[in-house]
C-alpha atoms as a PDB file:
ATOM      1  CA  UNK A   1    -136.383 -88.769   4.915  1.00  0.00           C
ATOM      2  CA  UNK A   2    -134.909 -85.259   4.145  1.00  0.00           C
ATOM      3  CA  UNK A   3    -131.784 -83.974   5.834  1.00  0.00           C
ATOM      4  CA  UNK A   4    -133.847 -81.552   7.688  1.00  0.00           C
ATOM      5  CA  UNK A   5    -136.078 -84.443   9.147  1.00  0.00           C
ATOM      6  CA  UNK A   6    -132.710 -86.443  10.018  1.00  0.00           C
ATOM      7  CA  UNK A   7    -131.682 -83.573  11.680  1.00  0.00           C
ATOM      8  CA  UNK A   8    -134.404 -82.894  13.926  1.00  0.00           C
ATOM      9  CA  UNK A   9    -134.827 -86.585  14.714  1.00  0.00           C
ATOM     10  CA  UNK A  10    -131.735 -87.010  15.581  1.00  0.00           C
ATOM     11  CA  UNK A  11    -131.894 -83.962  18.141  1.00  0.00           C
ATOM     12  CA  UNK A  12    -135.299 -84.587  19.533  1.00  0.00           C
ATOM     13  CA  UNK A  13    -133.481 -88.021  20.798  1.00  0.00           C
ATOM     14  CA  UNK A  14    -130.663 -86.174  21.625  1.00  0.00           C
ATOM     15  CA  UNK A  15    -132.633 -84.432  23.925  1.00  0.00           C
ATOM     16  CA  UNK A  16    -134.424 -87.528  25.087  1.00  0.00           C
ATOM     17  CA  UNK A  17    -131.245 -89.529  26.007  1.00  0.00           C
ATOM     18  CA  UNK A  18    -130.008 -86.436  28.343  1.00  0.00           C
ATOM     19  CA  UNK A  19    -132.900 -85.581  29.829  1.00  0.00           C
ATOM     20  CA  UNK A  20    -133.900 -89.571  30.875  1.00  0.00           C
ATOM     21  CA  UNK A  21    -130.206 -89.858  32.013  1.00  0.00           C
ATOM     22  CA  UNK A  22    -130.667 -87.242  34.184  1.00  0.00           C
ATOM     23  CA  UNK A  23    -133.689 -88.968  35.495  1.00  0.00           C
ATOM     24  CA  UNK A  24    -132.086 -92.076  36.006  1.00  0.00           C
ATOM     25  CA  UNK A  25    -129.143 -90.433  37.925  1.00  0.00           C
ATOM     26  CA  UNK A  26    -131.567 -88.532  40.506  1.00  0.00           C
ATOM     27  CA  UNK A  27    -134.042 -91.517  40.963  1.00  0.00           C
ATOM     28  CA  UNK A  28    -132.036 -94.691  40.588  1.00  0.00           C
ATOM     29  CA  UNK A  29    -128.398 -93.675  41.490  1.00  0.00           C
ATOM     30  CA  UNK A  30    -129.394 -90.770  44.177  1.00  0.00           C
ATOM     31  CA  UNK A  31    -132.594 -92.138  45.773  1.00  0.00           C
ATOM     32  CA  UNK A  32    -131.047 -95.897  45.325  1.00  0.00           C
ATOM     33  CA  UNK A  33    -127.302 -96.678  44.995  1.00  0.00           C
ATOM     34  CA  UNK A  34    -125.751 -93.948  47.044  1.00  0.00           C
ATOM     35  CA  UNK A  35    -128.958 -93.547  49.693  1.00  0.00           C
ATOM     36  CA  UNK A  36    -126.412 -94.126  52.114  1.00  0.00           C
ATOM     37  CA  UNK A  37    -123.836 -92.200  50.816  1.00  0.00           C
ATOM     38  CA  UNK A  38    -126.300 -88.926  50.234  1.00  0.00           C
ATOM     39  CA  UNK A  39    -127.724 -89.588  53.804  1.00  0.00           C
ATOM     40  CA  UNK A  40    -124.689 -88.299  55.470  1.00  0.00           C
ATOM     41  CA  UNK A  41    -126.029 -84.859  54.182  1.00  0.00           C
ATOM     42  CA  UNK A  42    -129.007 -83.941  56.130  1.00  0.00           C
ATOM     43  CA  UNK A  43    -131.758 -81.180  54.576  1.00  0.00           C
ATOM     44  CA  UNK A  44    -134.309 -80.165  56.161  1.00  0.00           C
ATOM     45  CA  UNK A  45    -133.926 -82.923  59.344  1.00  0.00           C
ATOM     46  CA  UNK A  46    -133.977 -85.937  56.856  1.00  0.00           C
ATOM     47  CA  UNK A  47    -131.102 -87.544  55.119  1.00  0.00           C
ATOM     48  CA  UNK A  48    -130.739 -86.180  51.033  1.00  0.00           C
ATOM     49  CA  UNK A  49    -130.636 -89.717  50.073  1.00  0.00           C
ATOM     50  CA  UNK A  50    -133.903 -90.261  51.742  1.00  0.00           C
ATOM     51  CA  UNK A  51    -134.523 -87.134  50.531  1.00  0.00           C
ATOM     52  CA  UNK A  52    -134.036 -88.005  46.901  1.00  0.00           C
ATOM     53  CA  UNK A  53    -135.854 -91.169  47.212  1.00  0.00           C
ATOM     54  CA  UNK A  54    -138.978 -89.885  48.338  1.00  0.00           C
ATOM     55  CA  UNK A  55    -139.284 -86.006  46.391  1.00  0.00           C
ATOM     56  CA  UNK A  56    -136.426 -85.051  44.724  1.00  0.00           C
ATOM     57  CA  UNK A  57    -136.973 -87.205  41.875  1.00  0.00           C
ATOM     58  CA  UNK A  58    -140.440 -86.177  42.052  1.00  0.00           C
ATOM     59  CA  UNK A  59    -139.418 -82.221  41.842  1.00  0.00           C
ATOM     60  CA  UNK A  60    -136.928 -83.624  39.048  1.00  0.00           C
ATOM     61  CA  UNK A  61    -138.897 -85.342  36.772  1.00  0.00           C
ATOM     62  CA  UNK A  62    -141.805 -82.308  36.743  1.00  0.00           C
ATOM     63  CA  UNK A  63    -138.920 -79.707  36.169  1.00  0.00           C
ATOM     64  CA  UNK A  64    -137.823 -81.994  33.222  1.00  0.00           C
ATOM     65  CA  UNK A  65    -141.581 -81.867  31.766  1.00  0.00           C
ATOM     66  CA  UNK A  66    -141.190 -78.496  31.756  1.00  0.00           C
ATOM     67  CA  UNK A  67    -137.549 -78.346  29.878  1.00  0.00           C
ATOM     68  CA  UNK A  68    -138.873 -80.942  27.807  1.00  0.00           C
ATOM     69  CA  UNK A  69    -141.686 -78.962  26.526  1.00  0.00           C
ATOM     70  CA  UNK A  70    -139.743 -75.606  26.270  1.00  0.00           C
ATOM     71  CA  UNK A  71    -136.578 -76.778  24.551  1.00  0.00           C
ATOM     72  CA  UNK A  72    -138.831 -79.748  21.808  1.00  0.00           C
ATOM     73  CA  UNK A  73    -140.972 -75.972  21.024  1.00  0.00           C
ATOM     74  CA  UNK A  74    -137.268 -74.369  20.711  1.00  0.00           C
ATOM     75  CA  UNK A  75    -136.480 -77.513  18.196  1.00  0.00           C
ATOM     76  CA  UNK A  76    -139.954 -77.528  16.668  1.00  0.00           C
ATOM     77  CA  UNK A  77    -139.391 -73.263  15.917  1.00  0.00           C
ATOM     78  CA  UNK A  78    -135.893 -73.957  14.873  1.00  0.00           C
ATOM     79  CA  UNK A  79    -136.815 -76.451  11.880  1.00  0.00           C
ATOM     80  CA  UNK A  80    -140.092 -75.060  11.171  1.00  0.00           C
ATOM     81  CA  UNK A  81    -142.434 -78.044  12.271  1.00  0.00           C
ATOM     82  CA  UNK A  82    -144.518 -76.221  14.923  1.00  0.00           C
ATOM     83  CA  UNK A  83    -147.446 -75.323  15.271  1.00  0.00           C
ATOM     84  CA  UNK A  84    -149.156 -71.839  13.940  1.00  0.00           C
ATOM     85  CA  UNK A  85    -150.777 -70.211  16.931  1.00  0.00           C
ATOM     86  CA  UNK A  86    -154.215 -68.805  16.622  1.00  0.00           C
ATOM     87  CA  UNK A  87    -155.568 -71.821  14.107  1.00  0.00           C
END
């Protein structure tokens, strides 16, 4: 595999690994582990552990999708491996 190829592996996990940690942080440690915690804080007449637990990991994960897509067609731009529009 050429340096190049390394490269862009290596980021396209990078990428990976930070955007499923943040994952895990707002639907396992938010809407999970600290529930209680995060439930002292009320939004919108519900607790934001509750809160968490039932859409804001929801609203997360689609938001991600969306970084995802923009920043792997940054990386795919950046070393030349995307696609040619208009084919």
């Amino acid at each position: 595999m050429s340096n190049s190829a390394n490269e862009y592996w290596k980021a396209n996990l990078r990428l990976v690994a930070v955007l499923l940690t943040i994952w895990f942080v707002v639907s396992y440690l938010f809407g999970i582990i600290l529930v209680d915690t995060l439930n002292t804080i009320r939004v919108g007449g519900v607790g934001l552990g509750f809160w968490f637990a039932q859409q804001g990991s929801i609203y997360t994960f689609l938001i991600l999708i969306f970084v995802y897509a923009k920043k792997m067609n940054a990386l795919d731009r950046k070393y030349d491996v995307h696609e040619d529009e208009g084919e």
